[in-house]
PDB file of N, CA and C in Angstrom:
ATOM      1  N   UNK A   1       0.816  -1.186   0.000  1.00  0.00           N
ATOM      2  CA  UNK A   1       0.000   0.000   0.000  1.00  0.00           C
ATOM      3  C   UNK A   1       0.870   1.265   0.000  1.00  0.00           C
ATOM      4  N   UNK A   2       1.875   1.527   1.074  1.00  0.00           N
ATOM      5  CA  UNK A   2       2.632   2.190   0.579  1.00  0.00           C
ATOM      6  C   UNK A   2       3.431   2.828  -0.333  1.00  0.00           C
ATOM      7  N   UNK A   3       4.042   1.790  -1.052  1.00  0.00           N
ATOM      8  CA  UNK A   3       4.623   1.577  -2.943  1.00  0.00           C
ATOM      9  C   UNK A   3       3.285   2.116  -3.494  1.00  0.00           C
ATOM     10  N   UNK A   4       2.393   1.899  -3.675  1.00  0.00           N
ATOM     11  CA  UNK A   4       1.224   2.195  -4.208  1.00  0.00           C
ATOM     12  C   UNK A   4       0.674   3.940  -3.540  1.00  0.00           C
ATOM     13  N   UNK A   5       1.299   4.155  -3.268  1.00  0.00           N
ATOM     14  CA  UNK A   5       0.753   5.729  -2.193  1.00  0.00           C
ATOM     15  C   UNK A   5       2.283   6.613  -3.071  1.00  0.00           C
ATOM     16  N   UNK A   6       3.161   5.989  -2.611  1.00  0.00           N
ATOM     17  CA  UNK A   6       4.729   6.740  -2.921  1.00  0.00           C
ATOM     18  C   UNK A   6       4.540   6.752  -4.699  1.00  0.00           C
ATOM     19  N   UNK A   7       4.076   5.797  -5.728  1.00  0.00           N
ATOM     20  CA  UNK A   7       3.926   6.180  -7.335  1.00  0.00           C
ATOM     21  C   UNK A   7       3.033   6.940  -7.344  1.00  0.00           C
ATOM     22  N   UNK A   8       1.777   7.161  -6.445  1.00  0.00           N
ATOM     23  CA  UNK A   8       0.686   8.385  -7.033  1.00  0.00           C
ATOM     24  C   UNK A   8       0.821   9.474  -6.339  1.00  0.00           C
ATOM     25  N   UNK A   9       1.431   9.365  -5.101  1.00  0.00           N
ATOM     26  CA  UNK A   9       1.861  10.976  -4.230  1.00  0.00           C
ATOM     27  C   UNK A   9       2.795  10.820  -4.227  1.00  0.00           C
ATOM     28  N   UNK A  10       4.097  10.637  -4.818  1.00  0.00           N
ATOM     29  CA  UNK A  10       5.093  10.821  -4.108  1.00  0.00           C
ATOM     30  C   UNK A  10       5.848  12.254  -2.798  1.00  0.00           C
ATOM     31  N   UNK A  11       4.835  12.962  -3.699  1.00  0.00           N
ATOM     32  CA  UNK A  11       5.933  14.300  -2.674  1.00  0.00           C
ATOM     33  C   UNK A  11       5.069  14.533  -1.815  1.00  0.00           C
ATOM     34  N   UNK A  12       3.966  13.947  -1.555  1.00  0.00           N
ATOM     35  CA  UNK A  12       2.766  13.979  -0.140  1.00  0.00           C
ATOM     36  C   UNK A  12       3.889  12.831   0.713  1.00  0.00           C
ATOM     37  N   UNK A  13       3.901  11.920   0.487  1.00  0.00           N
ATOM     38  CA  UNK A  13       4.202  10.806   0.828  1.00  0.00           C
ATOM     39  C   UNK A  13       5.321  10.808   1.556  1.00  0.00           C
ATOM     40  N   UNK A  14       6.777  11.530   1.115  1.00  0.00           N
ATOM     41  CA  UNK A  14       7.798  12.013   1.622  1.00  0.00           C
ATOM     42  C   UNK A  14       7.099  12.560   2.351  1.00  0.00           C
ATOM     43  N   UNK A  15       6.478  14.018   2.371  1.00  0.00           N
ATOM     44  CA  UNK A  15       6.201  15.049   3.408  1.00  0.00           C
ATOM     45  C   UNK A  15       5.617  14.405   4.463  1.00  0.00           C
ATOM     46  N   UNK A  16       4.670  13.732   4.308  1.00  0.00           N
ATOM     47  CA  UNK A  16       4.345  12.930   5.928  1.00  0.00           C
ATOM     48  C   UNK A  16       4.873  12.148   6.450  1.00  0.00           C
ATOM     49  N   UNK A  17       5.872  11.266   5.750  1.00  0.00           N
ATOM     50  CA  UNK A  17       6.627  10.300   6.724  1.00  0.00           C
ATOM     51  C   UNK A  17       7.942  11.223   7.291  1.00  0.00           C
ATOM     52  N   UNK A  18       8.548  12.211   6.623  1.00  0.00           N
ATOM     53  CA  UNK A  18       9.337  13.332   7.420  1.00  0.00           C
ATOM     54  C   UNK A  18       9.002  13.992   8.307  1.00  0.00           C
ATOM     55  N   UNK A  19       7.583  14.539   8.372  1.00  0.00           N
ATOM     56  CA  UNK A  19       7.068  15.180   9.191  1.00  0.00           C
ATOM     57  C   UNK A  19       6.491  14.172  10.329  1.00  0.00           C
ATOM     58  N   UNK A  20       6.573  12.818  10.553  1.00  0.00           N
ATOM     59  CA  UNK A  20       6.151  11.738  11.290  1.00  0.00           C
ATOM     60  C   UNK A  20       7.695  11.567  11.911  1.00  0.00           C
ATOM     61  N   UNK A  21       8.546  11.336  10.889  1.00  0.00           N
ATOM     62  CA  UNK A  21       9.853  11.362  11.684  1.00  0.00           C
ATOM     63  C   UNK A  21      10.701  12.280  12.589  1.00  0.00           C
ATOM     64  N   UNK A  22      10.365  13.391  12.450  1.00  0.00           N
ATOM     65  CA  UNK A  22      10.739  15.126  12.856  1.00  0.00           C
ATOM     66  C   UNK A  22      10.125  15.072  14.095  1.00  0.00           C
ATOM     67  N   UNK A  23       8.543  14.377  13.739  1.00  0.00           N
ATOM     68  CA  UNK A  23       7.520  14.973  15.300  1.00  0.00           C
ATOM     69  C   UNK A  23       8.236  13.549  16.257  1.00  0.00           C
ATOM     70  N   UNK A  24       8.539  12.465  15.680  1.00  0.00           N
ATOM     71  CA  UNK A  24       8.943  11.264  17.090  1.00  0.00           C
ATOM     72  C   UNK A  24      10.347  11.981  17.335  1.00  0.00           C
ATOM     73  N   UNK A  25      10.889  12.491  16.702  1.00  0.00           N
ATOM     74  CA  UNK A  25      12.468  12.579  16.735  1.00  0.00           C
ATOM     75  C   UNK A  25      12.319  14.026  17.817  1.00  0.00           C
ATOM     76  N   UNK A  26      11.235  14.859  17.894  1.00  0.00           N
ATOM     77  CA  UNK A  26      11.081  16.354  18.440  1.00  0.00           C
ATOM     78  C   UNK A  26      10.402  15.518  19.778  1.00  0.00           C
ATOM     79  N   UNK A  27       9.661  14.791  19.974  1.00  0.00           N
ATOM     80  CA  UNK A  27       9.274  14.258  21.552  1.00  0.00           C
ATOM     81  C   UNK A  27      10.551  13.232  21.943  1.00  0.00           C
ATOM     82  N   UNK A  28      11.312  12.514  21.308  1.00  0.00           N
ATOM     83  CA  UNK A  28      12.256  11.909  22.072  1.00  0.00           C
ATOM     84  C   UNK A  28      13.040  12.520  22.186  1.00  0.00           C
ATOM     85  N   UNK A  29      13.615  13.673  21.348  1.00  0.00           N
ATOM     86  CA  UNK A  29      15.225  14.316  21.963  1.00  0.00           C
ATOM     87  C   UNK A  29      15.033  15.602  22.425  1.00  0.00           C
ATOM     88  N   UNK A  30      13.876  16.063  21.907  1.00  0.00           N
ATOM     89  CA  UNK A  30      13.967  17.748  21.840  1.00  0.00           C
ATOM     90  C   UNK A  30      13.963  18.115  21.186  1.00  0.00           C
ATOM     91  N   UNK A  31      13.875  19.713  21.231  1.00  0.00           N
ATOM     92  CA  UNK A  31      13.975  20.829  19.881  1.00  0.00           C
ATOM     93  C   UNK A  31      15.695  21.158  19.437  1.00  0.00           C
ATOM     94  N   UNK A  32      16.451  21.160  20.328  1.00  0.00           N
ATOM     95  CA  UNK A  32      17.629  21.544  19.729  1.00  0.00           C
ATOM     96  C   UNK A  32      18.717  20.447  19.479  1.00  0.00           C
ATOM     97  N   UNK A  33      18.127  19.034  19.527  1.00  0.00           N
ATOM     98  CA  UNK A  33      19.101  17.503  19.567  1.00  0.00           C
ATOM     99  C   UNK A  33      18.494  17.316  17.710  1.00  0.00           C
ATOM    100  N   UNK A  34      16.869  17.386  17.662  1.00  0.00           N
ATOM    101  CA  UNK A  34      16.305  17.719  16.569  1.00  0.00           C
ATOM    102  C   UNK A  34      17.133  18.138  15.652  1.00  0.00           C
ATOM    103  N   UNK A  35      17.386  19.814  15.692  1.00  0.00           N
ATOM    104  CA  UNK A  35      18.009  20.897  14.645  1.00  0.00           C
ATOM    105  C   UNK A  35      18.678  20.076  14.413  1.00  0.00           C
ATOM    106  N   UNK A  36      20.156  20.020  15.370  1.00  0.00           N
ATOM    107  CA  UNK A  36      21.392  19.901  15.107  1.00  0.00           C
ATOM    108  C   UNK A  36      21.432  18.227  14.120  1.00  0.00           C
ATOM    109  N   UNK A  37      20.598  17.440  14.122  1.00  0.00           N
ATOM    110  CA  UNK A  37      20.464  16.032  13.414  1.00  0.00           C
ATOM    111  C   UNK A  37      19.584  16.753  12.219  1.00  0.00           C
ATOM    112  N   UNK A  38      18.806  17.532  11.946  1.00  0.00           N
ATOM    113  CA  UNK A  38      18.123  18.179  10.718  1.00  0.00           C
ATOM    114  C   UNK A  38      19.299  18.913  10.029  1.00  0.00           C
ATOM    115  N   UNK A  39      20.593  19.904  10.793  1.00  0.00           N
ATOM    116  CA  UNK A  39      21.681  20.133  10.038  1.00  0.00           C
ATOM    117  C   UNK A  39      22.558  19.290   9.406  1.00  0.00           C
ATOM    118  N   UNK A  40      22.530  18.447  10.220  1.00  0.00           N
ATOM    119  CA  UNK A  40      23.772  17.296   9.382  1.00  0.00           C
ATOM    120  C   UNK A  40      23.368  16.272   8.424  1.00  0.00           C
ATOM    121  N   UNK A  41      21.896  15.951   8.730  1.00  0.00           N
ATOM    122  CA  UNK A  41      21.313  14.999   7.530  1.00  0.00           C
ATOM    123  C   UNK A  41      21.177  16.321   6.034  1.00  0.00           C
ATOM    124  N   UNK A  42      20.974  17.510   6.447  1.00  0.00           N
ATOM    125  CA  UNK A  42      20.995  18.656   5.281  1.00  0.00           C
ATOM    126  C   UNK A  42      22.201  19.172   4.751  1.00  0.00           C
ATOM    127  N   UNK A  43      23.177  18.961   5.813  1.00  0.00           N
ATOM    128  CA  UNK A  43      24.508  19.118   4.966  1.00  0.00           C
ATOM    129  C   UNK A  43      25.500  17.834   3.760  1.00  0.00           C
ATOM    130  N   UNK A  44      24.800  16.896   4.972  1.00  0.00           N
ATOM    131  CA  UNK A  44      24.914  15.741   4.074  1.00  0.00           C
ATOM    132  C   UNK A  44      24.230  15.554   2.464  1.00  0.00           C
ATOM    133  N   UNK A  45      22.895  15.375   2.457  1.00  0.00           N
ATOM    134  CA  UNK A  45      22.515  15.525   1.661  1.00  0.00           C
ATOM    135  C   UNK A  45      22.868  16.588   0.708  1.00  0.00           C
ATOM    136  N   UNK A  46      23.448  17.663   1.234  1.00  0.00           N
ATOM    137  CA  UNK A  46      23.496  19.057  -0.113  1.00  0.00           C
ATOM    138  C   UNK A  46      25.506  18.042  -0.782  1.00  0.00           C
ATOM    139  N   UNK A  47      26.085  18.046  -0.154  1.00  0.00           N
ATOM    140  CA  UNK A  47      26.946  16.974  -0.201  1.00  0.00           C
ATOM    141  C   UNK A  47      27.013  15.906  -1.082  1.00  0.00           C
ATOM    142  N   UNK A  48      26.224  15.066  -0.862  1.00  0.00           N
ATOM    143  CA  UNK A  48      25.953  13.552  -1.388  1.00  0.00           C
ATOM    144  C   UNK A  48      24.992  14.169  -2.798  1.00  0.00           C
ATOM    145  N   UNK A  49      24.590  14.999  -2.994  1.00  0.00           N
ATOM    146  CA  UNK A  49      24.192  15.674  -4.388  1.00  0.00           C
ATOM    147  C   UNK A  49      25.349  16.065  -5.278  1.00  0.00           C
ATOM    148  N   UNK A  50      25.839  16.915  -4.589  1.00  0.00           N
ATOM    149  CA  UNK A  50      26.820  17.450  -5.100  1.00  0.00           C
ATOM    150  C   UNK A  50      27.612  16.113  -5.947  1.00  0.00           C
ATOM    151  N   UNK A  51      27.864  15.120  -5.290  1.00  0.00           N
ATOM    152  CA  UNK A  51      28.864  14.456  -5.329  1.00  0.00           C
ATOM    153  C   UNK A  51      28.041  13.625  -6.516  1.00  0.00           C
ATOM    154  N   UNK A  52      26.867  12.729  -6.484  1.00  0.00           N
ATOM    155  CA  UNK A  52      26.025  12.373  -7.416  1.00  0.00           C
ATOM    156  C   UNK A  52      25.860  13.300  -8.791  1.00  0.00           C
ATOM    157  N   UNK A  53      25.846  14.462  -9.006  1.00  0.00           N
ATOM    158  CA  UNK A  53      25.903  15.450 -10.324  1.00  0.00           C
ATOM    159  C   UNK A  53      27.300  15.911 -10.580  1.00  0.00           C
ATOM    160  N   UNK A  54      28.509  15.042 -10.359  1.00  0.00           N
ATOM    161  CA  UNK A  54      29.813  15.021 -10.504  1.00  0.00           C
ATOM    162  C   UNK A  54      30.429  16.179 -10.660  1.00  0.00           C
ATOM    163  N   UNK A  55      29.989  17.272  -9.229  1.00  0.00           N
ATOM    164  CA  UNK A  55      30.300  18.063  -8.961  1.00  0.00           C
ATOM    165  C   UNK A  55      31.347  18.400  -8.415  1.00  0.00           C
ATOM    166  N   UNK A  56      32.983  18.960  -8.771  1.00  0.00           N
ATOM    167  CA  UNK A  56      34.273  18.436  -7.733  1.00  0.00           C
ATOM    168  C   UNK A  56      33.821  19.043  -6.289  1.00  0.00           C
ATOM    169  N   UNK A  57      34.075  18.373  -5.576  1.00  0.00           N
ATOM    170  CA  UNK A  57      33.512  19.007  -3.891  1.00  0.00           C
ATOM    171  C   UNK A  57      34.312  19.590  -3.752  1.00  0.00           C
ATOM    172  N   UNK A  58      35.864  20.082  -3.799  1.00  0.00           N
ATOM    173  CA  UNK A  58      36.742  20.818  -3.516  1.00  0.00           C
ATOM    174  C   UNK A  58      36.176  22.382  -4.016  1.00  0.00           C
ATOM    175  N   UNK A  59      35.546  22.059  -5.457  1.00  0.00           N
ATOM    176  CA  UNK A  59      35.100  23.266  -5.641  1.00  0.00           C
ATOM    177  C   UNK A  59      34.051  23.937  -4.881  1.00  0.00           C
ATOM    178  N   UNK A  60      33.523  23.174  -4.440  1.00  0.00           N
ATOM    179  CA  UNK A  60      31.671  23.277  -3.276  1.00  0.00           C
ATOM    180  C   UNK A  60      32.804  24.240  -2.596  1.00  0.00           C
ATOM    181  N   UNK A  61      33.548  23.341  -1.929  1.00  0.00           N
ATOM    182  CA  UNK A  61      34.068  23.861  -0.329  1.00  0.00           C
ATOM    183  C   UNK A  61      34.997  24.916  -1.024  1.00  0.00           C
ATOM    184  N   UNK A  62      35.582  25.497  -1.868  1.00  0.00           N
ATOM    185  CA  UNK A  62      35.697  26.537  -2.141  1.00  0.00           C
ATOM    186  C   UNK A  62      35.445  27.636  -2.466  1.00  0.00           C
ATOM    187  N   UNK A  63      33.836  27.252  -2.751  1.00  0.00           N
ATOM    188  CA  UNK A  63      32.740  28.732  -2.842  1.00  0.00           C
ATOM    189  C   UNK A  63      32.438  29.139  -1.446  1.00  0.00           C
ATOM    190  N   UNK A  64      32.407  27.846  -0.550  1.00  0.00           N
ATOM    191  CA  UNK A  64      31.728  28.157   0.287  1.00  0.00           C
ATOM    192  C   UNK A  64      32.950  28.580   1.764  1.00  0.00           C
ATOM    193  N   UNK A  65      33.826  27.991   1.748  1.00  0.00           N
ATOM    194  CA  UNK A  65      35.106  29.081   2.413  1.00  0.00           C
ATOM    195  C   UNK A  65      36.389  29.174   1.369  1.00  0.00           C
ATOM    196  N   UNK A  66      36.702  30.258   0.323  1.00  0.00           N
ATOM    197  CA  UNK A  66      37.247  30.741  -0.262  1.00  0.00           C
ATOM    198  C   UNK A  66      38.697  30.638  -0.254  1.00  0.00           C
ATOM    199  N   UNK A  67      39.153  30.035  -0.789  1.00  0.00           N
ATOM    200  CA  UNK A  67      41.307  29.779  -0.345  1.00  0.00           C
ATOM    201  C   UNK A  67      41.572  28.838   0.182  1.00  0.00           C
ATOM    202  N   UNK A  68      40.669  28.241   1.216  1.00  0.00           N
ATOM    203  CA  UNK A  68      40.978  27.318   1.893  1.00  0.00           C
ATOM    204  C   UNK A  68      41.114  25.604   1.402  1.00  0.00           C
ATOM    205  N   UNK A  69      40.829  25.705   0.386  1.00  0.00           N
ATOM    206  CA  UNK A  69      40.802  24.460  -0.582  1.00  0.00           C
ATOM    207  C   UNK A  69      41.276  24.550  -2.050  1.00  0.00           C
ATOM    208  N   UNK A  70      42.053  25.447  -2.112  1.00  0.00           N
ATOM    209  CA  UNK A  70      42.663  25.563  -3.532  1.00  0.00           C
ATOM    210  C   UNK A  70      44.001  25.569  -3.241  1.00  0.00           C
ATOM    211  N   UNK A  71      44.686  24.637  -4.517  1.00  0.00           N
ATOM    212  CA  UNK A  71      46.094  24.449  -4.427  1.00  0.00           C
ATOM    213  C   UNK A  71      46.535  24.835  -5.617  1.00  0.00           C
ATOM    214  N   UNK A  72      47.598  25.138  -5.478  1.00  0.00           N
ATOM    215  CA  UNK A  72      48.572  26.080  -5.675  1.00  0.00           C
ATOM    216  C   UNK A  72      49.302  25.591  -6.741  1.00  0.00           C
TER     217      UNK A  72
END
């Protein structure tokens, strides 16, 4: 039933099982154990994209702190 829910909604489908996971994850840890696991699954992910659209990551991390990843 699910498989069958995720081909005709998919982007409903995401949104409520995230928002099901967010609300157990916001009564067992909290609001700020929450964030900080919502930052790193989002940095990850912007990451693991990057890296999937054969993007050089050196270049990511060089837009995003400048010098610090370019050689010489």
């Amino acid at each position: 039933m699910l498989w069958q829910l995720m081909q005709v909604h998919p982007g409903k489908t995401i949104g409520v099982l995230s928002g099901l996971i967010l609300g157990i994850l916001y009564i067992w840890l909290g609001f700020l154990n929450t964030l900080v696991i919502l930052v790193f699954v989002s940095t990850g992910f912007y990451f693991g994209r990057k890296y999937d659209n054969r993007e050089s990551l050196t270049d990511v991390l060089d837009r995003i702190l400048p010098g610090k990843f370019t050689k010489y």
